[in-house]
PDB file of N, CA and C in Angstrom:
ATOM      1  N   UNK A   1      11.866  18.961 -48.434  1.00  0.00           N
ATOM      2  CA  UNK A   1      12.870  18.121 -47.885  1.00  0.00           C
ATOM      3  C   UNK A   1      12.236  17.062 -46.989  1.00  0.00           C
ATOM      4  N   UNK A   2      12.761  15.898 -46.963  1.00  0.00           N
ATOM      5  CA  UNK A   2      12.060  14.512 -45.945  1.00  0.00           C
ATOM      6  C   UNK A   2      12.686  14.682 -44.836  1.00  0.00           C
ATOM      7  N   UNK A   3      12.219  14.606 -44.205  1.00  0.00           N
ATOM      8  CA  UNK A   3      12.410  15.059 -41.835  1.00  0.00           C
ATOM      9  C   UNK A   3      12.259  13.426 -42.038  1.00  0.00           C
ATOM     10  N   UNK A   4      13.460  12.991 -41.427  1.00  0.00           N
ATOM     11  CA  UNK A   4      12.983  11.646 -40.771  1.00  0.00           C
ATOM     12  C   UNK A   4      12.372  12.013 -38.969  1.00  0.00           C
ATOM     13  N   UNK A   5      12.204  10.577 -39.018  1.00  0.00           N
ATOM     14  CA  UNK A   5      11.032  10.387 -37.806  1.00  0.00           C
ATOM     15  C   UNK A   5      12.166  10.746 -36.261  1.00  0.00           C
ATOM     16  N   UNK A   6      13.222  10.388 -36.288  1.00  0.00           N
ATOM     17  CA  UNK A   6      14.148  11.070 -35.024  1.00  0.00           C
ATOM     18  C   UNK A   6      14.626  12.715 -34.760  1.00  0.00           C
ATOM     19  N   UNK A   7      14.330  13.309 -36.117  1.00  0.00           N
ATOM     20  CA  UNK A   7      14.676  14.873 -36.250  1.00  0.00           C
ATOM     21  C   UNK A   7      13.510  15.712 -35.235  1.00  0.00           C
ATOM     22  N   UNK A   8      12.468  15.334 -34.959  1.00  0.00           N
ATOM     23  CA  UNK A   8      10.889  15.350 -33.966  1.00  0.00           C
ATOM     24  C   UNK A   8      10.309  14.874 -33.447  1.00  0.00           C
ATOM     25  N   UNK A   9      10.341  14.984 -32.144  1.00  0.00           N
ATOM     26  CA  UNK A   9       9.952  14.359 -31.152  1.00  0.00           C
ATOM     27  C   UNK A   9       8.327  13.549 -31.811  1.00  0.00           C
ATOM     28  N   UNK A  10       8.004  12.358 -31.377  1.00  0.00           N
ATOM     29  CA  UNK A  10       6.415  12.317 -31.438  1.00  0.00           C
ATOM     30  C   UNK A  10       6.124  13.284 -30.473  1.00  0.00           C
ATOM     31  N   UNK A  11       3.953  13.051 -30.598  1.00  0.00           N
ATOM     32  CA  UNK A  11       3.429  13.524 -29.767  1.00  0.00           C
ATOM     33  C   UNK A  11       3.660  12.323 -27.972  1.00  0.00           C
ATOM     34  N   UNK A  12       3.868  11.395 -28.646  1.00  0.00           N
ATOM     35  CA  UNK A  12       3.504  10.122 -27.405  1.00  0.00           C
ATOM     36  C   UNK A  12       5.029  10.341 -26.955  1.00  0.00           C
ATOM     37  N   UNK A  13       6.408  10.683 -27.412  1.00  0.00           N
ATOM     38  CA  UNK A  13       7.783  10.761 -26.709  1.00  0.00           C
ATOM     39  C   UNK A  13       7.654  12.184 -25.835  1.00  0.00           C
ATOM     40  N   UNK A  14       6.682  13.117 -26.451  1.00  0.00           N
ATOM     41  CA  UNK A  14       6.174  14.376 -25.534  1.00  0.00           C
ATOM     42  C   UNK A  14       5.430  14.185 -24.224  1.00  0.00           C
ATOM     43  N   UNK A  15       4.921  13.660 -24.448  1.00  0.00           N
ATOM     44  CA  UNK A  15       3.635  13.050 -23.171  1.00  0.00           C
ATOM     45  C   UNK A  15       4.692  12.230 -22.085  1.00  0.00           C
ATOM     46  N   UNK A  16       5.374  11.348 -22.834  1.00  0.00           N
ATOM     47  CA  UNK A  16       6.399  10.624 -22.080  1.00  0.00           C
ATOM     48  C   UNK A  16       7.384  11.529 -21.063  1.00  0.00           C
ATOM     49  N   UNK A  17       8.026  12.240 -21.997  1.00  0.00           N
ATOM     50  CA  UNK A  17       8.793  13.233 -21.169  1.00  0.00           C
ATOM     51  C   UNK A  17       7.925  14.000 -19.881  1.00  0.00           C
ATOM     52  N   UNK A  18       7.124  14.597 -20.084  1.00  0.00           N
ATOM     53  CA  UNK A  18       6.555  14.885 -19.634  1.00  0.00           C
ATOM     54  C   UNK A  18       5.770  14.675 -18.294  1.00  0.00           C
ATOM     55  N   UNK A  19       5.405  13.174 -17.966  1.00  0.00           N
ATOM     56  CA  UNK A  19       4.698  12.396 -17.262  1.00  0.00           C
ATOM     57  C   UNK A  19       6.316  12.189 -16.122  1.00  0.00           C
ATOM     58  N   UNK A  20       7.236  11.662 -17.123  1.00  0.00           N
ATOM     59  CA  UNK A  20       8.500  11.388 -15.940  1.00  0.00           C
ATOM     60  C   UNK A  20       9.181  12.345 -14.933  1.00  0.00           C
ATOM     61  N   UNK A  21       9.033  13.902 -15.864  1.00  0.00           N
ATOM     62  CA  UNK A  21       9.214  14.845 -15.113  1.00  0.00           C
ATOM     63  C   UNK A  21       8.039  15.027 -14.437  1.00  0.00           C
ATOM     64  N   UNK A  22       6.772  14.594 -13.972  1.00  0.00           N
ATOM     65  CA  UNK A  22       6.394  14.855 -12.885  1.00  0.00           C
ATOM     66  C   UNK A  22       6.192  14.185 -11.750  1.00  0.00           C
ATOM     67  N   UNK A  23       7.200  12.432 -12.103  1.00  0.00           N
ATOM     68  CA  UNK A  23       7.056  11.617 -11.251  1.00  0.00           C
ATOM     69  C   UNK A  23       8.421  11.667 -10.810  1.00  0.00           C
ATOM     70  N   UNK A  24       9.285  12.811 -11.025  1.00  0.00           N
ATOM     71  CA  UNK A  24      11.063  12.201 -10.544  1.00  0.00           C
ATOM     72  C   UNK A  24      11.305  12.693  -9.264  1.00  0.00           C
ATOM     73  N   UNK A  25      10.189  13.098  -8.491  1.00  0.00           N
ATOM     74  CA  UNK A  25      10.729  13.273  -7.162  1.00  0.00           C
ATOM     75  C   UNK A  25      10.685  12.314  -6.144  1.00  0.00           C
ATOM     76  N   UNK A  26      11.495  11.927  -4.668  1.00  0.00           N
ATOM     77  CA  UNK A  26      11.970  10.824  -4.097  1.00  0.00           C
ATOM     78  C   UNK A  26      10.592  10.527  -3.214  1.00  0.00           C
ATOM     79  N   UNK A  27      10.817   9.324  -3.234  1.00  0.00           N
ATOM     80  CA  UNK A  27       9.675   8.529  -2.752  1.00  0.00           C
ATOM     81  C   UNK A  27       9.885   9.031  -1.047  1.00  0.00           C
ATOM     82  N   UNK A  28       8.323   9.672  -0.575  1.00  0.00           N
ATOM     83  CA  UNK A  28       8.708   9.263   0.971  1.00  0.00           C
ATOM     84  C   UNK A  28       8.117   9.104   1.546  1.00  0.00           C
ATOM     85  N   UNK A  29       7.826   7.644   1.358  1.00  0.00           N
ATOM     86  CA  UNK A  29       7.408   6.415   2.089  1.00  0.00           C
ATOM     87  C   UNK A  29       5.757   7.015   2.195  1.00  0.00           C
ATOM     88  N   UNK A  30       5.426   5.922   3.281  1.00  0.00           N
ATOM     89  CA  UNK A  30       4.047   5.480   3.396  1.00  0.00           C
ATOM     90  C   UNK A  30       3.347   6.545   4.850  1.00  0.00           C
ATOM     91  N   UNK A  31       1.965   7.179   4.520  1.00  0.00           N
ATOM     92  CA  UNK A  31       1.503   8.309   5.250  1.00  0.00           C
ATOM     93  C   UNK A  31       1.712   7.507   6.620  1.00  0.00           C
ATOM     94  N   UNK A  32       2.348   8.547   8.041  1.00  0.00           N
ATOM     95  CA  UNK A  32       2.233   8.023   9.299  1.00  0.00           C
ATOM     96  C   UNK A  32       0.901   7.941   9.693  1.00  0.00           C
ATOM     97  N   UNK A  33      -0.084   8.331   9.348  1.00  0.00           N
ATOM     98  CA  UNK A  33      -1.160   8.419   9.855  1.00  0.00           C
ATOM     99  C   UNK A  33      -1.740   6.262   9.621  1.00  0.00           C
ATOM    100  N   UNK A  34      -1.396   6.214   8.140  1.00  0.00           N
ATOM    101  CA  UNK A  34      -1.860   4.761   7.863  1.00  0.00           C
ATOM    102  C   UNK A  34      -0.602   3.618   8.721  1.00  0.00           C
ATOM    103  N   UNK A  35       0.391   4.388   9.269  1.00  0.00           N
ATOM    104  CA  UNK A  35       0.997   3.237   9.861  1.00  0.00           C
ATOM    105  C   UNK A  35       0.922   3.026  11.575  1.00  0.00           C
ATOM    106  N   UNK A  36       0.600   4.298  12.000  1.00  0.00           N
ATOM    107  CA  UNK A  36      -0.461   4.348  13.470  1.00  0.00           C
ATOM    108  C   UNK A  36      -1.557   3.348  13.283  1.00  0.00           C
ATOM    109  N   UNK A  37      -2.365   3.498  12.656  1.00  0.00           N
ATOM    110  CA  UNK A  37      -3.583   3.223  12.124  1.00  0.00           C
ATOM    111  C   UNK A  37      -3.750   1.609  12.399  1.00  0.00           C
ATOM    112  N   UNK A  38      -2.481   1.039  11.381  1.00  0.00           N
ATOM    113  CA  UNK A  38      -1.601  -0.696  11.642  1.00  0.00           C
ATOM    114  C   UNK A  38      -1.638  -0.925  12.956  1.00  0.00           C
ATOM    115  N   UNK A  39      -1.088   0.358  13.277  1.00  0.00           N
ATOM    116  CA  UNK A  39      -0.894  -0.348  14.686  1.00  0.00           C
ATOM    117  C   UNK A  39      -1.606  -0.594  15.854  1.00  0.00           C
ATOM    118  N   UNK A  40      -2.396  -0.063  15.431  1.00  0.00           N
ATOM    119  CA  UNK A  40      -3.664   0.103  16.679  1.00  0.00           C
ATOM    120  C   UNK A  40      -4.845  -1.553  16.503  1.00  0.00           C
ATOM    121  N   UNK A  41      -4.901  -1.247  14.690  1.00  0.00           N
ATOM    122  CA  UNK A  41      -5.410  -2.542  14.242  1.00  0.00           C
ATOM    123  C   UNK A  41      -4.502  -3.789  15.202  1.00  0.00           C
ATOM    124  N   UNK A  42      -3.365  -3.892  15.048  1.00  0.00           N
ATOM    125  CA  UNK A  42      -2.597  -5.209  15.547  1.00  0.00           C
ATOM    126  C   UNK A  42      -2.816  -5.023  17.221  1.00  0.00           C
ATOM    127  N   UNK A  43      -2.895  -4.149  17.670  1.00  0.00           N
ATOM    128  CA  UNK A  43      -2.149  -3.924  19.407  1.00  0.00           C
ATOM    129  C   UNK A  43      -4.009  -4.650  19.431  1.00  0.00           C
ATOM    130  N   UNK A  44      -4.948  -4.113  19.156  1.00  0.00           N
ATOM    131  CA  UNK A  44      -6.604  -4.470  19.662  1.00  0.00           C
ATOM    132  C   UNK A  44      -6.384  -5.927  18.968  1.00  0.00           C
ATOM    133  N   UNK A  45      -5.844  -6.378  17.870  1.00  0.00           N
ATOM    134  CA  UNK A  45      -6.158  -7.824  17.870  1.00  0.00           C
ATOM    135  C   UNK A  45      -5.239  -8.693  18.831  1.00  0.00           C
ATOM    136  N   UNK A  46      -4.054  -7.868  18.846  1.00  0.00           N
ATOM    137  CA  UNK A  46      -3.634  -9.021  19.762  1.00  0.00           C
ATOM    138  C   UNK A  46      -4.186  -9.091  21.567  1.00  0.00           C
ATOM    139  N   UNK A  47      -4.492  -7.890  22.081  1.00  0.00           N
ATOM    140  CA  UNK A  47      -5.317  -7.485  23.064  1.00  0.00           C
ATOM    141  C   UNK A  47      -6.265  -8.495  23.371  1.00  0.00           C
ATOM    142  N   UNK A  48      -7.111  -8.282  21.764  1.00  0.00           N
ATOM    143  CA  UNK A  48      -8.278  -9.250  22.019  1.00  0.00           C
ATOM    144  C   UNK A  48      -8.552 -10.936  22.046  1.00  0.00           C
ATOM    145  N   UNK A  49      -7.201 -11.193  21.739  1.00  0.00           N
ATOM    146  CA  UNK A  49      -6.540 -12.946  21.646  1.00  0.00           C
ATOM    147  C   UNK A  49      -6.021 -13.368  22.909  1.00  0.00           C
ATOM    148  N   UNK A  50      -5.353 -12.311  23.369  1.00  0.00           N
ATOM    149  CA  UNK A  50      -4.832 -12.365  24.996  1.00  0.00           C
ATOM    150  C   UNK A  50      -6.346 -12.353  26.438  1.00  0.00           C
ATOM    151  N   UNK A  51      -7.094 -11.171  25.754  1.00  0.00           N
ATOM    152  CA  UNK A  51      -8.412 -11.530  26.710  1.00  0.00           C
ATOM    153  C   UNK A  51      -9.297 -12.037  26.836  1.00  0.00           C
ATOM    154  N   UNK A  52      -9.718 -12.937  25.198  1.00  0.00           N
ATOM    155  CA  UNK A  52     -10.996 -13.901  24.678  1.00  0.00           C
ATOM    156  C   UNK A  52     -10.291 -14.593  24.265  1.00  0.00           C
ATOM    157  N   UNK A  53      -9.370 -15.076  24.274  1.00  0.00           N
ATOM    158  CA  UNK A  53      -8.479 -16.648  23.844  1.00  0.00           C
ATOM    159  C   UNK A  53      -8.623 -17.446  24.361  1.00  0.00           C
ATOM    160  N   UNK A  54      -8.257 -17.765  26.215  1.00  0.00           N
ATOM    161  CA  UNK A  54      -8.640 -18.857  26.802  1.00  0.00           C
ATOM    162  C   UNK A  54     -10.203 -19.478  26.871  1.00  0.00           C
ATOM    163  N   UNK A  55     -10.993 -18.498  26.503  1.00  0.00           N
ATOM    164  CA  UNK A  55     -12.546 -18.340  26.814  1.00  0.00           C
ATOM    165  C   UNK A  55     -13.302 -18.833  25.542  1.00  0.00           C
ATOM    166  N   UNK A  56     -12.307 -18.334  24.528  1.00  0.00           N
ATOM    167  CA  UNK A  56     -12.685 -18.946  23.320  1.00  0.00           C
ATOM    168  C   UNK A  56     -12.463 -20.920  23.113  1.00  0.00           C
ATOM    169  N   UNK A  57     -11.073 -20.763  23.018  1.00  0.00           N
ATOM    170  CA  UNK A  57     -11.045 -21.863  23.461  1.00  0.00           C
ATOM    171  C   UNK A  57     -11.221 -23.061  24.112  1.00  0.00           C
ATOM    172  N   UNK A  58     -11.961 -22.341  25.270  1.00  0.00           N
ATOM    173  CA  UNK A  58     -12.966 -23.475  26.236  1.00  0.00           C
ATOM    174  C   UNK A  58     -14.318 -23.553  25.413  1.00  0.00           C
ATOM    175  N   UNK A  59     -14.872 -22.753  24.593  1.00  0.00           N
ATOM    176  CA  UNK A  59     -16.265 -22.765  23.937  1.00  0.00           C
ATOM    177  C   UNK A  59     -15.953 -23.430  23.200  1.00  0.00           C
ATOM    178  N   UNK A  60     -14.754 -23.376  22.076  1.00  0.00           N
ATOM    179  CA  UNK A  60     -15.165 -23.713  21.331  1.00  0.00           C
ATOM    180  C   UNK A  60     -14.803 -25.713  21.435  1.00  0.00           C
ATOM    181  N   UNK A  61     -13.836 -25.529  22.408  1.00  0.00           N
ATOM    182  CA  UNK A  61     -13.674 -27.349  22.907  1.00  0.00           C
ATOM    183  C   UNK A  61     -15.002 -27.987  23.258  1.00  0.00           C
ATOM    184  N   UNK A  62     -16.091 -26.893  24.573  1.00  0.00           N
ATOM    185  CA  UNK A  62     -17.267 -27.375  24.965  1.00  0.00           C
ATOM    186  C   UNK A  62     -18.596 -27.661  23.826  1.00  0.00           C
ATOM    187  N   UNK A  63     -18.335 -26.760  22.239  1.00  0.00           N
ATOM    188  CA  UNK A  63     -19.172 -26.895  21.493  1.00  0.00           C
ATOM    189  C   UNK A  63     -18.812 -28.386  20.955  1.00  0.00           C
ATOM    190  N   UNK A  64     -17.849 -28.730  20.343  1.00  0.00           N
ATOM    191  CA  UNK A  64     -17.328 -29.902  20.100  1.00  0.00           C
ATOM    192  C   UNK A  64     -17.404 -30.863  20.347  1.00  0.00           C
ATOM    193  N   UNK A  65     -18.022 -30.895  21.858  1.00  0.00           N
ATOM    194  CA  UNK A  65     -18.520 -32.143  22.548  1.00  0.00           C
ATOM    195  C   UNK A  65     -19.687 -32.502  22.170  1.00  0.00           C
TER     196      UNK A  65
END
């Protein structure tokens, strides 16, 4: 007897199934550790713009001359 091609799964609609059931659980979010991490990066740059900014700025006006 001829099986058409929808009566059985492929191997690649197997794999498919498969792969989705192990990605269907809910996203949650991004590790706290990497968003501390941000923040420490931003708080020291802006730190360091607030305490070598004016100083910078005079160098780099006095190099200019």
């Amino acid at each position: 007897m001829l099986r058409l091609r929808s009566e059985r799964p492929s191997a690649l609609t197997r794999a498919s199934e498969q792969l989705l059931g192990e990605h269907e659980r809910e996203w949650e979010g991004p590790d706290m550790r990497l968003l501390v991490a941000g923040a420490v990066v931003v708080g020291l740059g802006i730190a360091a713009w607030v305490y070598l900014g004016p100083d910078l700025k005079r160098y780099l006006k006095i190099h200019s001359m």
